[in-house]
Protein backbone atom coordinates (compact mmCIF):
# COMPACT_ATOMS: atom_id res chain seq x y z
CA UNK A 1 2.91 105.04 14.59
CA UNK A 2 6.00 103.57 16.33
CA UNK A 3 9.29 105.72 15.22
CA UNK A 4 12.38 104.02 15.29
CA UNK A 5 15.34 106.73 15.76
CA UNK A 6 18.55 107.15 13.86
CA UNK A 7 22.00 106.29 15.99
CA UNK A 8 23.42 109.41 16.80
CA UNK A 9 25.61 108.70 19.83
CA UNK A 10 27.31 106.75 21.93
CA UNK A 11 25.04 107.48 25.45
CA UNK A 12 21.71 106.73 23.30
CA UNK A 13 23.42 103.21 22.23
CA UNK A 14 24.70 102.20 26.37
CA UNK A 15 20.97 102.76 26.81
CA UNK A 16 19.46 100.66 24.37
CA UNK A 17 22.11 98.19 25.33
CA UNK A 18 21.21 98.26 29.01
CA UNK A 19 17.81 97.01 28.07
CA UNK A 20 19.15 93.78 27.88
CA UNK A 21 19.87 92.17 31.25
CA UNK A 22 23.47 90.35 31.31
CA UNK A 23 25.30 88.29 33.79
CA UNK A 24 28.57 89.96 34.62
CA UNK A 25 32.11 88.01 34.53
CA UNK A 26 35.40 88.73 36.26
CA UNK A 27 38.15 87.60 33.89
CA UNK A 28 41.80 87.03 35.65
CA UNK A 29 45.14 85.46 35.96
CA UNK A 30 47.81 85.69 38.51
CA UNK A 31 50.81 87.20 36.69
CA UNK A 32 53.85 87.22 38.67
CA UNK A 33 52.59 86.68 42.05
CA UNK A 34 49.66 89.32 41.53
CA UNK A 35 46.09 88.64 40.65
CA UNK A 36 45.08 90.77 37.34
CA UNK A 37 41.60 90.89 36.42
CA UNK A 38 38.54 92.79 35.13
CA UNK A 39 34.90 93.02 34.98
CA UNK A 40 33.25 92.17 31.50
CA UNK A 41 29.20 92.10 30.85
CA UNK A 42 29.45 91.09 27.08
CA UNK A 43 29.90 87.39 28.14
CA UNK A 44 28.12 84.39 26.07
CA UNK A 45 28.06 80.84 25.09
CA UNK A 46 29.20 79.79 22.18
CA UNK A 47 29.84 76.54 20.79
CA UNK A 48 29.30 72.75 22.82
CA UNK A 49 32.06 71.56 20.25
CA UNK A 50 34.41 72.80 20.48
CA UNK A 51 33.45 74.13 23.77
CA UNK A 52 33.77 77.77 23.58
CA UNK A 53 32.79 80.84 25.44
CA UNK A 54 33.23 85.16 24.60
CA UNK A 55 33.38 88.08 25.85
CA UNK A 56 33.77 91.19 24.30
CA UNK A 57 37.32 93.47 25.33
CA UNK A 58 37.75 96.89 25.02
CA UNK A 59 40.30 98.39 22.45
CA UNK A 60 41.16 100.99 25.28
CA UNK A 61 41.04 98.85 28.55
CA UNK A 62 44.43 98.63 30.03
CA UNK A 63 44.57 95.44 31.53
CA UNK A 64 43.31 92.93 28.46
CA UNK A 65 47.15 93.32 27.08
CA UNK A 66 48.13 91.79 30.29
CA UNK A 67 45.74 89.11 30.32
CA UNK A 68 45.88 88.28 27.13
CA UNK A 69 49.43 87.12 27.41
CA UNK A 70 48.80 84.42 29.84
CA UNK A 71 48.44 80.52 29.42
CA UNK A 72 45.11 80.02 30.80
CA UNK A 73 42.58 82.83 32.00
CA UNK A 74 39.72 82.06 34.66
CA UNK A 75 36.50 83.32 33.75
CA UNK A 76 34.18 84.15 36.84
CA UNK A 77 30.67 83.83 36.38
CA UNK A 78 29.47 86.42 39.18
CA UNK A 79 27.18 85.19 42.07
CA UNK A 80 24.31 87.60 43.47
CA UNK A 81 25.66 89.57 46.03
CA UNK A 82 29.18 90.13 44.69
CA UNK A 83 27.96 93.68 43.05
CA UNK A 84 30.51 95.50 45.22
CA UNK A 85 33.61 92.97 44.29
CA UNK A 86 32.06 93.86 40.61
CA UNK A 87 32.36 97.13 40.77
CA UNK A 88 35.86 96.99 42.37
CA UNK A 89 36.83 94.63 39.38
CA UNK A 90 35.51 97.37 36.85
CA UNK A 91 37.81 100.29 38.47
CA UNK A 92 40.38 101.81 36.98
CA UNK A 93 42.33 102.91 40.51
CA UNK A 94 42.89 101.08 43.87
CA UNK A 95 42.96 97.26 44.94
CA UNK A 96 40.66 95.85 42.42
CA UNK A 97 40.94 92.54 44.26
CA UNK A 98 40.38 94.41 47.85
CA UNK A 99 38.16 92.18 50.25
CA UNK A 100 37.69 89.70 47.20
CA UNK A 101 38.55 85.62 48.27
CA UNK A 102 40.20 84.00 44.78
CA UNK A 103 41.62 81.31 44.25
CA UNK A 104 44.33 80.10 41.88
CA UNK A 105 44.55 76.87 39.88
CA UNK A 106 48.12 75.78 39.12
CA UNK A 107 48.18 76.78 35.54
CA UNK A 108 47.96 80.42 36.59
CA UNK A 109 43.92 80.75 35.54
CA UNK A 110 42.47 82.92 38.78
CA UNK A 111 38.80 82.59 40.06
CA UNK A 112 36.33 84.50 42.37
CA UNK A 113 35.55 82.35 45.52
CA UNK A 114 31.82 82.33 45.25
CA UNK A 115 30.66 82.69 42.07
CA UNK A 116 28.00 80.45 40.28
CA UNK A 117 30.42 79.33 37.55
CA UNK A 118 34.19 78.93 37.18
CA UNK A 119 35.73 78.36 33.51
CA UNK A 120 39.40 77.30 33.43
CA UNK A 121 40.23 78.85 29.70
CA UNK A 122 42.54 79.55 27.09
CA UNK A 123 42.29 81.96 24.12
CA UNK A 124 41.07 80.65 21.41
CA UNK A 125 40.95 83.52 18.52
CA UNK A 126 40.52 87.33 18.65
CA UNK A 127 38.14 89.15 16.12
CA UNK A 128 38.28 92.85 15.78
CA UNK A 129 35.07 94.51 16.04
CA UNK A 130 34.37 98.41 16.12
CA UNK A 131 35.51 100.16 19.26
CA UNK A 132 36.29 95.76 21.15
CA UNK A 133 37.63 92.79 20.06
CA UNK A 134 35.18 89.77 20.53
CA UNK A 135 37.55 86.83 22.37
CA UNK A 136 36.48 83.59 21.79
CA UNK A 137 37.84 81.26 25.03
CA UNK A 138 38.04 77.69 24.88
CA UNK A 139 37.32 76.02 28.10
CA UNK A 140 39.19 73.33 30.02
CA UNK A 141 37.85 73.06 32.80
CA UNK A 142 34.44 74.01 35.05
CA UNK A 143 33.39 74.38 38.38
CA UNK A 144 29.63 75.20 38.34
CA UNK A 145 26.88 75.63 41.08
CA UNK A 146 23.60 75.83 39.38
CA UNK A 147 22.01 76.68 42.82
CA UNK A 148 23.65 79.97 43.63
CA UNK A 149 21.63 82.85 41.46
CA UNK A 150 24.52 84.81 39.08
CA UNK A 151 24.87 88.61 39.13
CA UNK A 152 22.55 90.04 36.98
CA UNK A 153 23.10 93.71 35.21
CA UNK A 154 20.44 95.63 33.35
CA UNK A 155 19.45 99.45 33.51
CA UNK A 156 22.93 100.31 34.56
CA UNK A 157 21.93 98.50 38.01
CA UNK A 158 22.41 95.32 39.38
CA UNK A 159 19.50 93.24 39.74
CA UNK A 160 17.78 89.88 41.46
CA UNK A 161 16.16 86.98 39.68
CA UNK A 162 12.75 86.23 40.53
CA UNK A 163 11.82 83.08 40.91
CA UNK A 164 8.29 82.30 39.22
């Protein structure tokens, strides 16, 4: 017989979780000169019409309150290979934009060079949910290169598509 164990904690919930491969985004802005950004893994798609996007924010992460005050956000769909730019993006010390091409649309919405997908966004609503907030984006824009594989994340690791 196949048990199914109670929740107990948080480490026995990020594995479970890590079962399920994701791509990984890097959302940003230039504020004030400066690119701001972050790493976020709880990224889907939403709605055709509107056209909508998510991704899931931390309640504790320090740099969504900066973000989140700016007229138009780009949203990075991650490109195989840019696992170290990733990680930088996901750090809470140092140059998070270190080595990392971007570049900036006029409306202030900041992208990585390189990535499979670029979505030129504003916030659409904000819905509180346990420990995140789940922000729906609308998009504007895209930029999209169906031929470059994205930046896949599952078992804590980053990983390759396989082509079958």
């Amino acid at each position: 017989m196949t048990v199914i164990e109670p929740v107990t904690a948080g480490d026995q919930l990020r594995q479970a979780f890590g079962c399920f491969p994701s791509g990984v985004t890097a959302v940003c802005a230039e504020v004030d000169g400066v690119p701001v950004g972050l790493a976020a893994s709880s990224f889907t798609s939403v709605s055709i019409e509107p056209p909508l996007v998510s991704v899931c924010m931390q309640h504790s992460s320090t740099t969504w309150p900066t973000l989140r005050g700016r007229p138009r956000l780009g949203v990075s769909v991650l490109a195989e290979g840019q696992d170290v730019a990733c990680a930088r993006l996901a750090s809470k010390n140092g140059d998070r934009f270190a080595d990392t091409a971007t570049t900036v649309a006029a409306d202030g919405a900041l992208f990585v060079d390189g990535a499979t997908l670029w979505l030129d966004c504003t916030i659409h609503a904000e819905v509180p949910s346990g420990d995140h907030d789940i922000v729906l984006l609308h998009v504007h824009g895209i930029r999209a290169d169906p031929d470059t594989p994205p930046l896949v994340f599952h078992g804590s690791r980053f990983r390759r598509l396989a082509e079958v």
